[in-house]
Protein backbone atom coordinates (compact mmCIF):
# COMPACT_ATOMS: atom_id res chain seq x y z
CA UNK A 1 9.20 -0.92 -4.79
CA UNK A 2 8.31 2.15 -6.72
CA UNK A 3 10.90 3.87 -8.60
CA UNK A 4 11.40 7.43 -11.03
CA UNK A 5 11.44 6.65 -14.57
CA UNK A 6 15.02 7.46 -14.75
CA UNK A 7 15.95 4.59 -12.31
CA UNK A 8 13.59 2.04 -14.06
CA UNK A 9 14.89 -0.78 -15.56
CA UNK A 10 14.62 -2.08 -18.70
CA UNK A 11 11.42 -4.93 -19.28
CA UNK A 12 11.04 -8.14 -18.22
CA UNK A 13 14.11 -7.43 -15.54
CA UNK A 14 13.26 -9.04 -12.25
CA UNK A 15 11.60 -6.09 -9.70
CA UNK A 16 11.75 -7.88 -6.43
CA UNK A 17 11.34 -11.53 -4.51
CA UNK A 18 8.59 -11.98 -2.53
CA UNK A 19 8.91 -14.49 0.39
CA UNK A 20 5.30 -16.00 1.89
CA UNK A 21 6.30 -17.05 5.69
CA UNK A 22 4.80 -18.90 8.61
CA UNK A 23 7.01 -16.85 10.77
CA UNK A 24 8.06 -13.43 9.02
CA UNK A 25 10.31 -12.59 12.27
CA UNK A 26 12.19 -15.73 12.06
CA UNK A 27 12.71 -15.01 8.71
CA UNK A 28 13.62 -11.54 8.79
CA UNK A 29 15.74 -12.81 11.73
CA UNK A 30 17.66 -15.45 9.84
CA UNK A 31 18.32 -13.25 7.09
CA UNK A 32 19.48 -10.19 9.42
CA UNK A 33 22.46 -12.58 11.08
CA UNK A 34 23.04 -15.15 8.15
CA UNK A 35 23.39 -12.20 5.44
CA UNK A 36 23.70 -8.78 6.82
CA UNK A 37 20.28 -7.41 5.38
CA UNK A 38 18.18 -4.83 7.26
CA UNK A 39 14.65 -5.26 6.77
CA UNK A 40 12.23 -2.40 6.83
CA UNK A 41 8.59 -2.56 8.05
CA UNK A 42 6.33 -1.22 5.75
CA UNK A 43 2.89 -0.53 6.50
CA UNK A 44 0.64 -2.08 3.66
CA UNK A 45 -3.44 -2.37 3.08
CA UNK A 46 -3.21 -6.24 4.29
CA UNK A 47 -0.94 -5.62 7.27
CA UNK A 48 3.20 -5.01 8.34
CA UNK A 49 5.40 -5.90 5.19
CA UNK A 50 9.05 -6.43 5.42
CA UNK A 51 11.71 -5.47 2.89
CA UNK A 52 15.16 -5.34 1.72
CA UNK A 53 16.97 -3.22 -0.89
CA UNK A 54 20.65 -4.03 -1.38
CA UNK A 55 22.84 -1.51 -2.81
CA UNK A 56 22.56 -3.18 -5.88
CA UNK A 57 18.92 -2.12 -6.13
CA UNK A 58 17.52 -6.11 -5.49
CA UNK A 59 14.73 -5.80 -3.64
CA UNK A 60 13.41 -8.83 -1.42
CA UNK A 61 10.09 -9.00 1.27
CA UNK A 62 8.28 -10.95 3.11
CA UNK A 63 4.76 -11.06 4.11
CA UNK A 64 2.64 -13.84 6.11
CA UNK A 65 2.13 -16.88 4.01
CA UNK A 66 -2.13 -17.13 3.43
CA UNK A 67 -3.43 -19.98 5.65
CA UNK A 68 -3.45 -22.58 2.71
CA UNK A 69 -0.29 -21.41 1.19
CA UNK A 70 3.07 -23.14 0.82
CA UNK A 71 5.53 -20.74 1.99
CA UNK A 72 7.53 -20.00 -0.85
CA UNK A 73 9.06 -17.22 -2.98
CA UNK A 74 7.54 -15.32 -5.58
CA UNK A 75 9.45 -13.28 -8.56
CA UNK A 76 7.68 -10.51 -9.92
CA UNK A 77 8.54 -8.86 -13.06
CA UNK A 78 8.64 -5.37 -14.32
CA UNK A 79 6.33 -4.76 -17.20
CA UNK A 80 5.50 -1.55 -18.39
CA UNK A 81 1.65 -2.64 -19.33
CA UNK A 82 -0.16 -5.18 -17.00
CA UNK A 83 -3.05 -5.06 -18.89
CA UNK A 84 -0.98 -6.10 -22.12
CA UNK A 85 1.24 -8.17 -19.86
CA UNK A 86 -2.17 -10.33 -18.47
CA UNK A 87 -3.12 -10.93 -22.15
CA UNK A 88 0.28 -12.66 -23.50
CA UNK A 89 0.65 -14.58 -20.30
CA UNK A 90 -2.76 -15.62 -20.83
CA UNK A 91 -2.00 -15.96 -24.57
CA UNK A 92 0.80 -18.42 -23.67
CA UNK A 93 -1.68 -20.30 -21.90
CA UNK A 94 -1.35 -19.42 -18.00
CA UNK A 95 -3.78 -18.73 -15.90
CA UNK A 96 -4.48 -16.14 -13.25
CA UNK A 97 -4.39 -17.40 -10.20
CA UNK A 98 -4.02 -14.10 -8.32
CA UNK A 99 -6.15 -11.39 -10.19
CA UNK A 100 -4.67 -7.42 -10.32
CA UNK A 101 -4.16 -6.01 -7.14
CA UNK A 102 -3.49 -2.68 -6.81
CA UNK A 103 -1.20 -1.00 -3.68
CA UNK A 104 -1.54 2.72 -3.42
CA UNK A 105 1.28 4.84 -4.62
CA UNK A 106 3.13 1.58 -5.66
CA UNK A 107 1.72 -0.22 -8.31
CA UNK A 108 -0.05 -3.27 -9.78
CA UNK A 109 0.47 -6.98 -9.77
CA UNK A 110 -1.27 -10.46 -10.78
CA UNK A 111 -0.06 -13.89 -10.31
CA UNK A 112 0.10 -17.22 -12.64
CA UNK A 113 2.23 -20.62 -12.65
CA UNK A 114 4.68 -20.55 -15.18
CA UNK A 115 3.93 -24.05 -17.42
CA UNK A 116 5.51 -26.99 -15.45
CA UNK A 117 6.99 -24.48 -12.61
CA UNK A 118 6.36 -21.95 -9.66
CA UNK A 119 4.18 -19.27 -9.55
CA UNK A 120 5.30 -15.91 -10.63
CA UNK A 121 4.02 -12.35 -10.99
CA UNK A 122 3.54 -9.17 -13.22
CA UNK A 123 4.23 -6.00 -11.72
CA UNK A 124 3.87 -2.32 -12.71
CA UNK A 125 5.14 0.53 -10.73
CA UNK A 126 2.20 3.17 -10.26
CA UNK A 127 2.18 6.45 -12.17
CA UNK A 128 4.50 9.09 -10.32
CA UNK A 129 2.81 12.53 -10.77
C-alpha cells in the first residue's frame, strides 16, 4: 500500500479496494480461480490481511468483515493531507464513521458515507524516511 514519492499518484486517484468478508479464504479463493490474482498475506496490527497488486499498480484486499458489518467493499483515496482531507469531507457534510487509524510504516485512513451512497475512505501513505 505504501509507495516512493516518485511512484505516487496524482490526488484524489483511487489507492486500493478494500473487501470486508465473512469468509476471506473463500474469497481469496474465488478470486485466485475466477481471475488469476495471487493474494499475499500480510501480517497487520488487527490480524492476517490479504492483498493483490496487478501489474497495473490496482491494489485490492480483504480483511474479516466486523461482526455487525455488511460485507462490502470499500474505496480509499489518496490524499496527500488527512487532516485537511477530514475537514472538507466534513465541510461537505459527512461524517466520520471510522476515525484515523494509523498502520505502521503504511499510512493513515478514516472512513465516511458519501451523501446518498457507500462508505468510502481517506488514505495517506506514511512518511518514507
Amino acid at each position: 500500500m505504501s509507495r516512493t514519492n516518485s511512484e505516487r499518484p496524482a490526488r484524489g486517484n483511487v489507492a486500493f479496494t478494500e473487501l470486508a468478508s465473512t469468509n476471506p479464504g473463500e474469497t481469496r479463493r474465488f478470486l485466485e480461480e475466477a481471475f488469476g490474482w495471487k493474494f499475499e498475506t500480510v501480517q497487520m496490527p488487527t490480524g492476517p490481511y490479504l492483498t493483490f497488486q496487478n501489474p497495473n499498480g490496482t491494489t485490492v484486499g480483504i480483511r474479516p468483515a466486523q461482526k455487525a458489518e455488511v460485507p462490502g467493499s470499500t474505496n480509499y483515496v489518496r490524499v496527500e493531507d488527512l487532516d485537511a482531507a477530514e475537514r472538507m469531507v466534513k465541510q461537505k457534510g459527512a461524517k466520520i464513521v471510522l476515525p484515523r487509524t494509523d498502520i505502521p510504516q503504511m499510512g493513515s485512513f478514516f472512513w465516511f458515507p458519501i451523501p446518498s451512497g457507500p462508505i468510502m475512505a481517506c488514505w495517506q501513505d506514511a512518511k518514507q524516511s
